[in-house]
C-alpha atoms as a PDB file:
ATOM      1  CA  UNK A   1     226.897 184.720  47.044  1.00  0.00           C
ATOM      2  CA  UNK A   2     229.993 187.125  48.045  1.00  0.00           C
ATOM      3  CA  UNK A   3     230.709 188.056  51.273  1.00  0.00           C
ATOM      4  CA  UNK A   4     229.473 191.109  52.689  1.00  0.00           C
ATOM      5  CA  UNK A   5     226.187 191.262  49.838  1.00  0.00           C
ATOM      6  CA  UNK A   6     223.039 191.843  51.354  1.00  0.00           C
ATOM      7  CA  UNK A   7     219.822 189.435  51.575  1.00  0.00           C
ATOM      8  CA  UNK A   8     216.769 191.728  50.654  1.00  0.00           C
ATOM      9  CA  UNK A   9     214.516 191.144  53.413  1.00  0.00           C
ATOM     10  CA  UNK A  10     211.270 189.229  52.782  1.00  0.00           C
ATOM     11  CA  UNK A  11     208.423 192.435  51.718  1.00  0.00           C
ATOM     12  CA  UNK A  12     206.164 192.932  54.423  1.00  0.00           C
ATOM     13  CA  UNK A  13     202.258 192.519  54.221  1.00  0.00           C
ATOM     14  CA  UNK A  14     200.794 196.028  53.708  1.00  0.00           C
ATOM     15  CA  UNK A  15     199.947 197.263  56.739  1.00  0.00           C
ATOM     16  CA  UNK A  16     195.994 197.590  55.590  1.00  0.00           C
ATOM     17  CA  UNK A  17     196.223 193.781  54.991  1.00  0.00           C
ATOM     18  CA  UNK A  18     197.950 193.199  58.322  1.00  0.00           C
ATOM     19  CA  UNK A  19     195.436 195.177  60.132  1.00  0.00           C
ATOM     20  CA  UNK A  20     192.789 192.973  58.419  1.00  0.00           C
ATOM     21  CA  UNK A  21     194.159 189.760  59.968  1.00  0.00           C
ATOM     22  CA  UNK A  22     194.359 191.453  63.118  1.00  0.00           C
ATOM     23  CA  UNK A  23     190.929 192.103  63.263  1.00  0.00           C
ATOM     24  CA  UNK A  24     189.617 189.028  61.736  1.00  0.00           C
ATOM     25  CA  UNK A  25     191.559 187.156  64.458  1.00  0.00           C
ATOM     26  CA  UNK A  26     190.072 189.523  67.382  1.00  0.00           C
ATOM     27  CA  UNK A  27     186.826 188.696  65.817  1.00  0.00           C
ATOM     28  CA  UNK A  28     187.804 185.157  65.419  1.00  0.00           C
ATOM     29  CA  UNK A  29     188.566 184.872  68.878  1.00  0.00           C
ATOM     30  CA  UNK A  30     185.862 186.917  70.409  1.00  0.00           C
ATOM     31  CA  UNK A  31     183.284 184.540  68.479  1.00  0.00           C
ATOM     32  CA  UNK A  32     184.669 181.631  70.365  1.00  0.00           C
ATOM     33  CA  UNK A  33     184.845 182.810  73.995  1.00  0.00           C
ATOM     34  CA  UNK A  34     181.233 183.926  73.640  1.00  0.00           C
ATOM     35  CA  UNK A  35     179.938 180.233  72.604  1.00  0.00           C
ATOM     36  CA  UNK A  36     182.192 178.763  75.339  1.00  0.00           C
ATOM     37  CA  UNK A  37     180.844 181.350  77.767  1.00  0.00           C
ATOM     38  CA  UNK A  38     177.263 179.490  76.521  1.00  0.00           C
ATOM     39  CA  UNK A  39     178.537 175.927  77.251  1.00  0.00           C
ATOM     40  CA  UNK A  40     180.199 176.542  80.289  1.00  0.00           C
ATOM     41  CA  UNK A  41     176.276 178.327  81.482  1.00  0.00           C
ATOM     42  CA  UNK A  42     174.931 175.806  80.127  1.00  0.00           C
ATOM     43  CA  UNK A  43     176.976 173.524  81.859  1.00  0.00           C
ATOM     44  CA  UNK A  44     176.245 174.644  85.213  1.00  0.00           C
ATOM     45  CA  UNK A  45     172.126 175.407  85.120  1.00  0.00           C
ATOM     46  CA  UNK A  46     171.064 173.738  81.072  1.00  0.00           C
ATOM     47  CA  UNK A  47     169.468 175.629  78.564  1.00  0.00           C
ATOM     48  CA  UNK A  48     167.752 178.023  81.468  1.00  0.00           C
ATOM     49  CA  UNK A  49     170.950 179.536  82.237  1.00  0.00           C
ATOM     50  CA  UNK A  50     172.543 180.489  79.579  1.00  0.00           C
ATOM     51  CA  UNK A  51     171.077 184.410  79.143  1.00  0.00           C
ATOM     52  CA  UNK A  52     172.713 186.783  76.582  1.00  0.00           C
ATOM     53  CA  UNK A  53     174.055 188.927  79.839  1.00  0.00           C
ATOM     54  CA  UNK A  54     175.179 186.797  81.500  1.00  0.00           C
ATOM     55  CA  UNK A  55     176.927 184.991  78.442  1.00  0.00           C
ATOM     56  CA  UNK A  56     178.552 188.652  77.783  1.00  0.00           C
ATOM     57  CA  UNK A  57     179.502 189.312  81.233  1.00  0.00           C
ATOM     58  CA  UNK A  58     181.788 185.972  81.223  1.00  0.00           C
ATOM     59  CA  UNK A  59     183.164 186.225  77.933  1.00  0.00           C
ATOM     60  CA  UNK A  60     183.954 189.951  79.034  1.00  0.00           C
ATOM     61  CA  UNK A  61     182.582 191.573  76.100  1.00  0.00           C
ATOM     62  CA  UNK A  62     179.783 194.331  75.438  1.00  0.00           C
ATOM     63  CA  UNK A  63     176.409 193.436  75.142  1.00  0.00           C
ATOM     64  CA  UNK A  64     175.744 194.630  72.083  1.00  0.00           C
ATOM     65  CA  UNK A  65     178.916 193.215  70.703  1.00  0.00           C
ATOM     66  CA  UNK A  66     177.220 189.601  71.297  1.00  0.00           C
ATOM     67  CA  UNK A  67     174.244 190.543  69.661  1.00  0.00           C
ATOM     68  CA  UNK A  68     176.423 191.341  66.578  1.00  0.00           C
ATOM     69  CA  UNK A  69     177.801 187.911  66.268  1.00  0.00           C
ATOM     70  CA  UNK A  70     174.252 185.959  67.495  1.00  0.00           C
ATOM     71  CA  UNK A  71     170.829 187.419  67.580  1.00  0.00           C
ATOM     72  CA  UNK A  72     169.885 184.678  70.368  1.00  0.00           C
ATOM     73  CA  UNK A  73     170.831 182.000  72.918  1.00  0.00           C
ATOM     74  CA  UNK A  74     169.337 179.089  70.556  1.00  0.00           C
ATOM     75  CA  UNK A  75     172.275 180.244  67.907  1.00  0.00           C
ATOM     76  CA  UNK A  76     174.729 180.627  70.240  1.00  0.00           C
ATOM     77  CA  UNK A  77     173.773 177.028  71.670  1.00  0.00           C
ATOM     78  CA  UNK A  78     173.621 175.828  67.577  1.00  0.00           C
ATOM     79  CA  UNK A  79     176.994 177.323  67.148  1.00  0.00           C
ATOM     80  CA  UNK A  80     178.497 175.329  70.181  1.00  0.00           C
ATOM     81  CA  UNK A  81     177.029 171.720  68.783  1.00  0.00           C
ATOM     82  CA  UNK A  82     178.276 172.997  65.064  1.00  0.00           C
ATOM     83  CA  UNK A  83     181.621 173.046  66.530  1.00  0.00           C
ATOM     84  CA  UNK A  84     181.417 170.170  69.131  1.00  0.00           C
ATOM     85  CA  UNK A  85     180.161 168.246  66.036  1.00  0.00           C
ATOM     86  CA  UNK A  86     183.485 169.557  64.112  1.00  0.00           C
ATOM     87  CA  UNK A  87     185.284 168.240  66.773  1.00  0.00           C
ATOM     88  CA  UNK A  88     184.147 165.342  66.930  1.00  0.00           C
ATOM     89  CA  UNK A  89     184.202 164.395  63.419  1.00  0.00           C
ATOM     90  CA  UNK A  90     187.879 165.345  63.324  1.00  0.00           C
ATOM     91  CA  UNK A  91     188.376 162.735  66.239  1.00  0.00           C
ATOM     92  CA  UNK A  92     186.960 160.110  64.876  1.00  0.00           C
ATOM     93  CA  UNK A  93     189.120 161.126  61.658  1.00  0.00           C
ATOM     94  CA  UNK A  94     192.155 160.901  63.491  1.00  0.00           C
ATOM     95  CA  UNK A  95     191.330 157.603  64.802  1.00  0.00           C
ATOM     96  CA  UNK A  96     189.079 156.038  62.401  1.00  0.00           C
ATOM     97  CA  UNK A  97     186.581 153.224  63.303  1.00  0.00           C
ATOM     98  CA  UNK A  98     186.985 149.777  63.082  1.00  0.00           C
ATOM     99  CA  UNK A  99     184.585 147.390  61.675  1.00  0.00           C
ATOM    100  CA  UNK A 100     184.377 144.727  58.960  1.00  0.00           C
ATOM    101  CA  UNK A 101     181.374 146.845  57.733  1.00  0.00           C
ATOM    102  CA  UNK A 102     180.167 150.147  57.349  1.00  0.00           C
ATOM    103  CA  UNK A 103     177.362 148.921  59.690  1.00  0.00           C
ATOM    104  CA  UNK A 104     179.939 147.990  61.836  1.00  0.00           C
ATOM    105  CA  UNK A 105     182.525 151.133  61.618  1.00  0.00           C
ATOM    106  CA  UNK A 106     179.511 153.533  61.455  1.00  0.00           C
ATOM    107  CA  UNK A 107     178.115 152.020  64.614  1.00  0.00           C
ATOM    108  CA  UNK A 108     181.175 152.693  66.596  1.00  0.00           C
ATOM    109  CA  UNK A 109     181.806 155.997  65.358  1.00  0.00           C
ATOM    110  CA  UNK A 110     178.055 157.559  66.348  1.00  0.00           C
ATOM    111  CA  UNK A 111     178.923 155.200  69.696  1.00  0.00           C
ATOM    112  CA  UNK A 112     181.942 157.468  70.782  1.00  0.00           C
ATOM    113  CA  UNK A 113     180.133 160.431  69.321  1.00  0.00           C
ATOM    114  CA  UNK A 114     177.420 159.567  71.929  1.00  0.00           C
ATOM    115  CA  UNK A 115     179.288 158.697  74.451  1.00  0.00           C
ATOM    116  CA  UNK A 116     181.128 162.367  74.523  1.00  0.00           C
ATOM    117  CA  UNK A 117     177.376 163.964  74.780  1.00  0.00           C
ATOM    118  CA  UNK A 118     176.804 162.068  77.366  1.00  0.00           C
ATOM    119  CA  UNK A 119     179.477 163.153  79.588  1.00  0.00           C
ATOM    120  CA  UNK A 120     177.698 166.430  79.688  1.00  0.00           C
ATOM    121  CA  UNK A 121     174.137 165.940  79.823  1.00  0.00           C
ATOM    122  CA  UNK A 122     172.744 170.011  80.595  1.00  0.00           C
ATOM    123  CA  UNK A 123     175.080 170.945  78.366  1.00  0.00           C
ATOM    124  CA  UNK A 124     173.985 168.175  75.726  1.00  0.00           C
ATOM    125  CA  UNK A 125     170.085 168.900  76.849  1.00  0.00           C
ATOM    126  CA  UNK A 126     170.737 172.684  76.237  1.00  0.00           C
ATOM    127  CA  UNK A 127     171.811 171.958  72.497  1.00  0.00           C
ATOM    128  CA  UNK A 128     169.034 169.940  72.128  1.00  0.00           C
ATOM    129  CA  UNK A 129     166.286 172.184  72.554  1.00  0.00           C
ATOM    130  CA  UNK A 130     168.057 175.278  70.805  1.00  0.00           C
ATOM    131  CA  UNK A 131     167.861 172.413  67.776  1.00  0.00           C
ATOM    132  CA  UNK A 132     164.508 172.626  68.157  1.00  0.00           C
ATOM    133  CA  UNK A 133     164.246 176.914  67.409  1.00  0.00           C
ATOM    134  CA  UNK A 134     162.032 177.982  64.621  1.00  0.00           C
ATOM    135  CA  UNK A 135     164.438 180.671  64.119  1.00  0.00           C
ATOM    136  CA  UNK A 136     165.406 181.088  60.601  1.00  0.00           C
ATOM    137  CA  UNK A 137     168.428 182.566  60.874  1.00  0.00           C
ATOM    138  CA  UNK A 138     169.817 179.764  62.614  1.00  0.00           C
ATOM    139  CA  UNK A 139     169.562 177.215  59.316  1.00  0.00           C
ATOM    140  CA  UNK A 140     173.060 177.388  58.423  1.00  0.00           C
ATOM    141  CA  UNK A 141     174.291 176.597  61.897  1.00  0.00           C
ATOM    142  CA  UNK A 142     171.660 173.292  61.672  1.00  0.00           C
ATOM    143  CA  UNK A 143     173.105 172.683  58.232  1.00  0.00           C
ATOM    144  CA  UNK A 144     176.430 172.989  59.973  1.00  0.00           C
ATOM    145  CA  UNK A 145     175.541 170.166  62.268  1.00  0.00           C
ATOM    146  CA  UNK A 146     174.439 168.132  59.686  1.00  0.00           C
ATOM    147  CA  UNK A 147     177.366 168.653  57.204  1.00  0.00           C
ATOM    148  CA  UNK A 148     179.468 167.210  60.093  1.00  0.00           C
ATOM    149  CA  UNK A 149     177.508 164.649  60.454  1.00  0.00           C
ATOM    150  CA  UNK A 150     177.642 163.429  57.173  1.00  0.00           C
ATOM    151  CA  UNK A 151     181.187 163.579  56.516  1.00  0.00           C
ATOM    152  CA  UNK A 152     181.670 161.549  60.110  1.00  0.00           C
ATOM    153  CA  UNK A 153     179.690 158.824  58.519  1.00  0.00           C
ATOM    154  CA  UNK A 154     181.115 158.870  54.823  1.00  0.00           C
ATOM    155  CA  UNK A 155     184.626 158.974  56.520  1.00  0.00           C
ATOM    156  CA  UNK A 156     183.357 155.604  58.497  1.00  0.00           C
ATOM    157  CA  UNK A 157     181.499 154.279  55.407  1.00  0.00           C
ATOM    158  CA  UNK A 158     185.451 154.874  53.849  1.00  0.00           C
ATOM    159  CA  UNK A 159     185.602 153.100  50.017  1.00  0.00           C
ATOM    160  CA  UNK A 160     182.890 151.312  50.848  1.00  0.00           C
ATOM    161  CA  UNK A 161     180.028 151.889  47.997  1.00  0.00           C
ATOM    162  CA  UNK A 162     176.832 152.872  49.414  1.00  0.00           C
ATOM    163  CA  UNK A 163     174.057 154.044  47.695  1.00  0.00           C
ATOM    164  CA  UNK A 164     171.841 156.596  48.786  1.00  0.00           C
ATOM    165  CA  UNK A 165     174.197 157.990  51.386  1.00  0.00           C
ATOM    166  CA  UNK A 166     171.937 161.234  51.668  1.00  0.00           C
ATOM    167  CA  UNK A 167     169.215 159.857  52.541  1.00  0.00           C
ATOM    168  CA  UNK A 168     171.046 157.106  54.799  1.00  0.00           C
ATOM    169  CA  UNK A 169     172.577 160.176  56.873  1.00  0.00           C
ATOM    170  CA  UNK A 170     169.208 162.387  56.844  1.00  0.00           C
ATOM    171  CA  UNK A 171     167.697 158.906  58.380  1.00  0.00           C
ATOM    172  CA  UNK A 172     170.464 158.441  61.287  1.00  0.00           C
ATOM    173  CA  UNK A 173     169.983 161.995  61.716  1.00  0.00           C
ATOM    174  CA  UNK A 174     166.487 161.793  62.430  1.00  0.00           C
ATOM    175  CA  UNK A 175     166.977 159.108  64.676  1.00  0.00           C
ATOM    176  CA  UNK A 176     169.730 160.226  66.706  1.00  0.00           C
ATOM    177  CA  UNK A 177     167.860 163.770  67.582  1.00  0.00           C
ATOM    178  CA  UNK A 178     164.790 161.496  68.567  1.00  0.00           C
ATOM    179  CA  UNK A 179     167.137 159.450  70.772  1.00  0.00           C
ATOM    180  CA  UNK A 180     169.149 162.063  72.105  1.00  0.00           C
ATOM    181  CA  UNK A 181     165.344 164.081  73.386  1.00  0.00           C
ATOM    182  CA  UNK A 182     164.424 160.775  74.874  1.00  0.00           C
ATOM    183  CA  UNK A 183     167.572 160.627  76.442  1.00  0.00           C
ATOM    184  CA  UNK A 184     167.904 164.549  77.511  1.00  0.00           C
ATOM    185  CA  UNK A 185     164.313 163.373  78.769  1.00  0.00           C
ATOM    186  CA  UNK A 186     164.903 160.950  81.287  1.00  0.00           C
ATOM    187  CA  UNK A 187     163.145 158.383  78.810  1.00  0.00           C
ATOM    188  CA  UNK A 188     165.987 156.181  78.326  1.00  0.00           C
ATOM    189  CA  UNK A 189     169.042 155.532  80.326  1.00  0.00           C
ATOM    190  CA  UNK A 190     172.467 156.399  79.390  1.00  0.00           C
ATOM    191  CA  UNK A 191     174.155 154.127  76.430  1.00  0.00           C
ATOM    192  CA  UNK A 192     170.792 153.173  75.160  1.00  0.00           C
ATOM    193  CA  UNK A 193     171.013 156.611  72.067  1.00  0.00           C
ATOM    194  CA  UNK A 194     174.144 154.406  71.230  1.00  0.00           C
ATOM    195  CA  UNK A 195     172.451 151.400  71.065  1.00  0.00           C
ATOM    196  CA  UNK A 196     169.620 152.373  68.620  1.00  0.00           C
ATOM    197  CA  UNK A 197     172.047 154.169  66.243  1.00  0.00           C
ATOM    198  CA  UNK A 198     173.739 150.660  66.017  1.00  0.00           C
ATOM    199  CA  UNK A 199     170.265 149.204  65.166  1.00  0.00           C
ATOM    200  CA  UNK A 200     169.182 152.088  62.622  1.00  0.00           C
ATOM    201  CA  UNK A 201     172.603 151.531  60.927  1.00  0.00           C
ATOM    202  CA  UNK A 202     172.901 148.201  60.234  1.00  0.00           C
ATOM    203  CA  UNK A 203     168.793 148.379  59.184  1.00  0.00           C
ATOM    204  CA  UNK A 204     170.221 151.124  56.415  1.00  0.00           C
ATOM    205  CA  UNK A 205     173.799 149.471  55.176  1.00  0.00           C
ATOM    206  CA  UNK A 206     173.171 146.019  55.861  1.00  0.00           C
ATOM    207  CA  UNK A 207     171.525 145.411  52.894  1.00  0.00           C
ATOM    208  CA  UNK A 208     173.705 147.340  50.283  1.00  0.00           C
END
């Protein structure tokens, strides 16, 4: 290229588009002060505590704007275990388990999975119960949960070939919500959710 010719500048997103991103970032954004607002409530006084005003009033936004994004505290609590599960899975991506099995490696994935619920037991007990709403409308954020789950166990299972995995995670599913009440209960002592996963998985993938 000559001196003195000109680059042609890079076209610029329309500014309808760019407003778009704006707003779906704002939106974005809003969505996840309001379910940290939640956990940090629930944090502090468990599932009692954590009231739509109150949940507005911290993440400084209008009432009604909250009820736009979640029609109730149980799917505000179900959005906050969606994503704690997402994080959690991504974790345990980043530093995979290890294990000679997928009994094994499965096992010690759900065991640092438990152990990060337990650092936060209202919080933890608060999630809980909202997974216990008959509200339909918060399905998809239970499906959420469970999507997570699954892929944190397939990514543990790795290459391994294991049949039925389904029906293996709906099973560890099961039994880590029953665990986790007993636990949020005061029916079994801290590390003992962890323990029974172990159990429940090598029962399931020991024997394929």
């Amino acid at each position: 290229m000559g001196t003195g010719a000109v680059v042609p500048a890079a076209p610029s997103a329309p500014a309808s588009r760019r407003g778009t991103g704006t707003r779906a970032a704002e939106t974005a954004a809003r969505r996840r002060r309001l379910v940290e607002s939640a956990v940090a409530l629930a944090g502090e006084g468990g599932y009692d505590a954590v009231q739509m005003r109150d949940v507005a009033a911290r993440a400084e936004v209008a009432l009604g704007t909250l009820y736009r994004h979640f029609s109730s505290k149980d799917q505000l609590l179900l959005a906050a275990m969606a994503a704690q599960a997402d994080t959690l899975r991504c974790r345990i991506e980043q530093r995979p388990p290890r294990g000679d099995s997928p009994a094994e490696r499965v096992s010690e994935g759900l065991r640092r999975a438990c152990t990060a619920l337990e650092r936060q037991p209202r919080v933890t007990s608060a999630m809980v119960t909202a997974m216990s709403s008959t509200d339909g409308d918060a399905a998809p954020l239970k499906q959420a949960v469970q999507d997570s789950l699954r892929r944190m166990i397939a990514g543990a299972i790795g290459d391994d070939c294991v049949t039925d995995l389904d029906a293996i995670v709906d099973v560890l599913g099961h039994v880590w919500f029953a665990a986790l009440a007993f636990w949020v209960g005061g029916m079994s002592d801290t590390g003992v959710m962890a323990d029974d996963l172990e159990r429940a998985a090598h029962l399931l993938l020991d024997a394929r």
